[in-house]
N, C-alpha and C. Protein backbone atom coordinates (compact mmCIF):
# COMPACT_ATOMS: atom_id res chain seq x y z
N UNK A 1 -51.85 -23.98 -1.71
CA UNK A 1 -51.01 -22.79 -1.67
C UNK A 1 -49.54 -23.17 -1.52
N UNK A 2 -49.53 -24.04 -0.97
CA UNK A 2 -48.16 -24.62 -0.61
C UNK A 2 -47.42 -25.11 -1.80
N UNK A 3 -47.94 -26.00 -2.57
CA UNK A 3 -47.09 -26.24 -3.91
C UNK A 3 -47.37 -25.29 -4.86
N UNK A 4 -48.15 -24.17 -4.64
CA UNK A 4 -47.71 -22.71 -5.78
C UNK A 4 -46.44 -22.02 -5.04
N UNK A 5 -46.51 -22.28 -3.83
CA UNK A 5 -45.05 -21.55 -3.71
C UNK A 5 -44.10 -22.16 -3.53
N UNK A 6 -43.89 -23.65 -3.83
CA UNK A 6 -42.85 -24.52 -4.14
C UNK A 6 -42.55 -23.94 -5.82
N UNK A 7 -43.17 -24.08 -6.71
CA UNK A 7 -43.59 -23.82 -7.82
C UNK A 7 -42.94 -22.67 -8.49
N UNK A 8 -43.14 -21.59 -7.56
CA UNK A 8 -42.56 -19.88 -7.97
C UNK A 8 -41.29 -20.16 -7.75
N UNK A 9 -41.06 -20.90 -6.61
CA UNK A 9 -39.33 -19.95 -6.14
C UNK A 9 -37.88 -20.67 -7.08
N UNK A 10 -36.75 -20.53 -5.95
CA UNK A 10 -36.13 -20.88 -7.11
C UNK A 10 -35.90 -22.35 -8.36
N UNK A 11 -35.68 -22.20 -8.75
CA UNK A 11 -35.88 -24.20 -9.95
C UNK A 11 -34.49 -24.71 -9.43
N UNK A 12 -34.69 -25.76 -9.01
CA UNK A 12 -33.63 -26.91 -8.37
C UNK A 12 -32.37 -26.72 -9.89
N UNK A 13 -32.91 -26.98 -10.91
CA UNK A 13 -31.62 -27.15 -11.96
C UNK A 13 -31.62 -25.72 -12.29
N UNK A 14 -30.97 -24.98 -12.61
CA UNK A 14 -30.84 -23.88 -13.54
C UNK A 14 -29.58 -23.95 -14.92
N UNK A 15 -30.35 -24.17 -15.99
CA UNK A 15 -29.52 -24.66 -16.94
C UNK A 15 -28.48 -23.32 -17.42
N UNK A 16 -28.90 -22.36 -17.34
CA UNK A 16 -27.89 -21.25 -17.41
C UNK A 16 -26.69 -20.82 -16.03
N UNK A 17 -27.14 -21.47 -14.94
CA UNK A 17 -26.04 -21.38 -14.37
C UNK A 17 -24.21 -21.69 -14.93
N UNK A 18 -24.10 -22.20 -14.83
CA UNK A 18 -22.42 -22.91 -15.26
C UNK A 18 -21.89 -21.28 -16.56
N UNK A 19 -23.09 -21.42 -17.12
CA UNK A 19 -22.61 -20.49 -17.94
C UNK A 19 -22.58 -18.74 -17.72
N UNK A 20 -23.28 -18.77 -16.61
CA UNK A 20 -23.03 -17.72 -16.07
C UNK A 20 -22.11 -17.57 -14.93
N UNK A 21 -21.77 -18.92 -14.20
CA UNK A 21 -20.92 -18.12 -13.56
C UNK A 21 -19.47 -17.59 -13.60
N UNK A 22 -18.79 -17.36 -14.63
CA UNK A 22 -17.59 -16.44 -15.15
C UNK A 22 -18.19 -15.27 -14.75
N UNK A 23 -19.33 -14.50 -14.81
CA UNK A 23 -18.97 -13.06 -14.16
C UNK A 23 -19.05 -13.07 -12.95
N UNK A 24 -18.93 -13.68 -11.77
CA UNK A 24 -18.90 -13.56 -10.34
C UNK A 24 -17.61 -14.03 -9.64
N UNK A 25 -16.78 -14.64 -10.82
CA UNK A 25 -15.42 -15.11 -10.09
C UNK A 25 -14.20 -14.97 -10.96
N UNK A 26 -13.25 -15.03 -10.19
CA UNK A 26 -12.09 -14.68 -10.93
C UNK A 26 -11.50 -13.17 -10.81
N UNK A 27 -11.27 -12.65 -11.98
CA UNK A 27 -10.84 -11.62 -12.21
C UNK A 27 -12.13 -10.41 -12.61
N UNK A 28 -13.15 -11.61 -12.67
CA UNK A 28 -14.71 -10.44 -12.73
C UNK A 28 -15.22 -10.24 -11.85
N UNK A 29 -14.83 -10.29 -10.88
CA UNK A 29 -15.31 -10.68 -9.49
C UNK A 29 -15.24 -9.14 -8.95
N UNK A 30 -16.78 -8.51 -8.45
CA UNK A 30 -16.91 -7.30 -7.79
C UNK A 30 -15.75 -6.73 -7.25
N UNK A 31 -14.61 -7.04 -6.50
CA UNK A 31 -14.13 -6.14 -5.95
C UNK A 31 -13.18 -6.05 -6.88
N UNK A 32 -12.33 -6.89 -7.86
CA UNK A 32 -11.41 -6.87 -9.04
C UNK A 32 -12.16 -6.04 -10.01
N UNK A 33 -13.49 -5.93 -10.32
CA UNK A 33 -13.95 -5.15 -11.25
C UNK A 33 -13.48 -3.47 -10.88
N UNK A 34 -13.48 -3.22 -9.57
CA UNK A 34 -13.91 -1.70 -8.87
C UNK A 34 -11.99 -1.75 -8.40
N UNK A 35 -11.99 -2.36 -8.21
CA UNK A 35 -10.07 -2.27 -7.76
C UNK A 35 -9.27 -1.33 -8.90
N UNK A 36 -9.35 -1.16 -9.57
CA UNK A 36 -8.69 -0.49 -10.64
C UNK A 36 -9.35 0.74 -10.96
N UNK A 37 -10.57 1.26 -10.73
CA UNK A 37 -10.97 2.67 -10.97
C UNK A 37 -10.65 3.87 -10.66
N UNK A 38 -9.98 3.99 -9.73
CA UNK A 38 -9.23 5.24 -9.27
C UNK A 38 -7.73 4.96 -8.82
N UNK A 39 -7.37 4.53 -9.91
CA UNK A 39 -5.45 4.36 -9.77
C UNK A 39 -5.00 5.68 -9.20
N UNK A 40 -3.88 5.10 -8.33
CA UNK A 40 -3.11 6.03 -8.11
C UNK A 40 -3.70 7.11 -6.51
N UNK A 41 -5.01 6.94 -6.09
CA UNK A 41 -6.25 7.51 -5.05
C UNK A 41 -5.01 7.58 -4.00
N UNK A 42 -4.43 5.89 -3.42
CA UNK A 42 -4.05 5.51 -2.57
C UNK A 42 -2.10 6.29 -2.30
N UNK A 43 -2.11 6.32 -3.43
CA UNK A 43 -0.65 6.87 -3.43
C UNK A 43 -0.57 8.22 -3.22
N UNK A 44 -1.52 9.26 -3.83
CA UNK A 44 -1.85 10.81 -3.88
C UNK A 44 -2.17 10.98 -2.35
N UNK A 45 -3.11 10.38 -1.86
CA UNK A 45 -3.49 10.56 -0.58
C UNK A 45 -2.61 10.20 0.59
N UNK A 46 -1.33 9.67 0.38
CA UNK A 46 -0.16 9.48 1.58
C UNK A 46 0.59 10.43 1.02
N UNK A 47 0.65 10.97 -0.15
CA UNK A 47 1.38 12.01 -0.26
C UNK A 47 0.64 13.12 0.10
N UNK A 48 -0.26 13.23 -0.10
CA UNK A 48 -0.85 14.91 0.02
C UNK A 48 -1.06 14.67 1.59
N UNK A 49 -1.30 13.60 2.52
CA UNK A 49 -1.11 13.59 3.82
C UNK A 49 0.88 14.08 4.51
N UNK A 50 1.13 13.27 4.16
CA UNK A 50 2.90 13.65 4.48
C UNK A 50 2.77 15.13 4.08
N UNK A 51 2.57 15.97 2.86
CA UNK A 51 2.86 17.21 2.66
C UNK A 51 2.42 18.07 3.90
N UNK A 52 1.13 17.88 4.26
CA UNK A 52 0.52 18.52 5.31
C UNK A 52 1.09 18.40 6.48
N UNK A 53 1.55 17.57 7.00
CA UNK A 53 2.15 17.56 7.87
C UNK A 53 3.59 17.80 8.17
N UNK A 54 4.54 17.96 6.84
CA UNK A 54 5.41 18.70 6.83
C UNK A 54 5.17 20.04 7.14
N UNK A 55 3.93 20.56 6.41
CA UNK A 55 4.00 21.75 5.95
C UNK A 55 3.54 22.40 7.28
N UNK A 56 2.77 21.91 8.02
CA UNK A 56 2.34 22.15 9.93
C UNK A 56 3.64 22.22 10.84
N UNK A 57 4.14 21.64 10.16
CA UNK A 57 5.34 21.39 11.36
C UNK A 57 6.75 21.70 11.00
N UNK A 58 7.70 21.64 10.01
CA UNK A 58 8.36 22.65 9.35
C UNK A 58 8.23 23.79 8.57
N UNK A 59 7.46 24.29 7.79
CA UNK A 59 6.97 25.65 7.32
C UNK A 59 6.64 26.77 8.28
N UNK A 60 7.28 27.91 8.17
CA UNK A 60 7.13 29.11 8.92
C UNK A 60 6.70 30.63 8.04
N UNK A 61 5.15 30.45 8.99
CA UNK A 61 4.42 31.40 8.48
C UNK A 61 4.88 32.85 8.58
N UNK A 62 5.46 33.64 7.07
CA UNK A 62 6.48 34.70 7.18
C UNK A 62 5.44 35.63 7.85
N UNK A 63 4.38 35.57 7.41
CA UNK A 63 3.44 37.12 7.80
C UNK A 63 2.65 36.78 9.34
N UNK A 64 2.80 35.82 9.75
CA UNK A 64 2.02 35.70 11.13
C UNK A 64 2.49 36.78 12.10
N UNK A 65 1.02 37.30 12.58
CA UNK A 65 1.25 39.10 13.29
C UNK A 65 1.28 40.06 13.19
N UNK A 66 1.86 39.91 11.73
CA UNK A 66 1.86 41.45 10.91
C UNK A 66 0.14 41.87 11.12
N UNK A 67 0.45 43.44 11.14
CA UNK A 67 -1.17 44.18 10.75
C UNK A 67 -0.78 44.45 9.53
N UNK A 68 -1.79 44.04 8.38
CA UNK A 68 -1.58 44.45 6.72
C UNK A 68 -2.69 45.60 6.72
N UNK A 69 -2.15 46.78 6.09
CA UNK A 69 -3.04 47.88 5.76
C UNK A 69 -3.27 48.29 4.38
């Protein structure tokens, strides 16, 4: 049993390695792949944060109190 599961697992040489590994490094590299999908996320979201908090803290609510009928 012991040398069938020497046997299965992984093969000491793997002749397709070398040639596969260009997609795991570099500029193909998981987080460089996903880094570029939502341009711009990071910039919208400090702005639409700053707005809000302008808008809490200088903006004055004209109708606050009024009864509307």
């Amino acid at each position: 049993m012991r040398a069938f599961k020497e046997a299965a697992g992984q093969p000491r040489y793997d002749p397709w390695e070398r040639a596969e590994a260009w997609r795991y490094t570099g500029t193909f590299s998981r987080f460089n792949r996903f880094k570029g999908s939502l341009p711009g996320l990071g910039t919208a979201t400090v702005a639409f944060a700053g707005y809000c908090v302008y808008e809490h803290f200088f903006m004055q609510d004209e109708h606050h109190g009024e009864a509307h009928h």
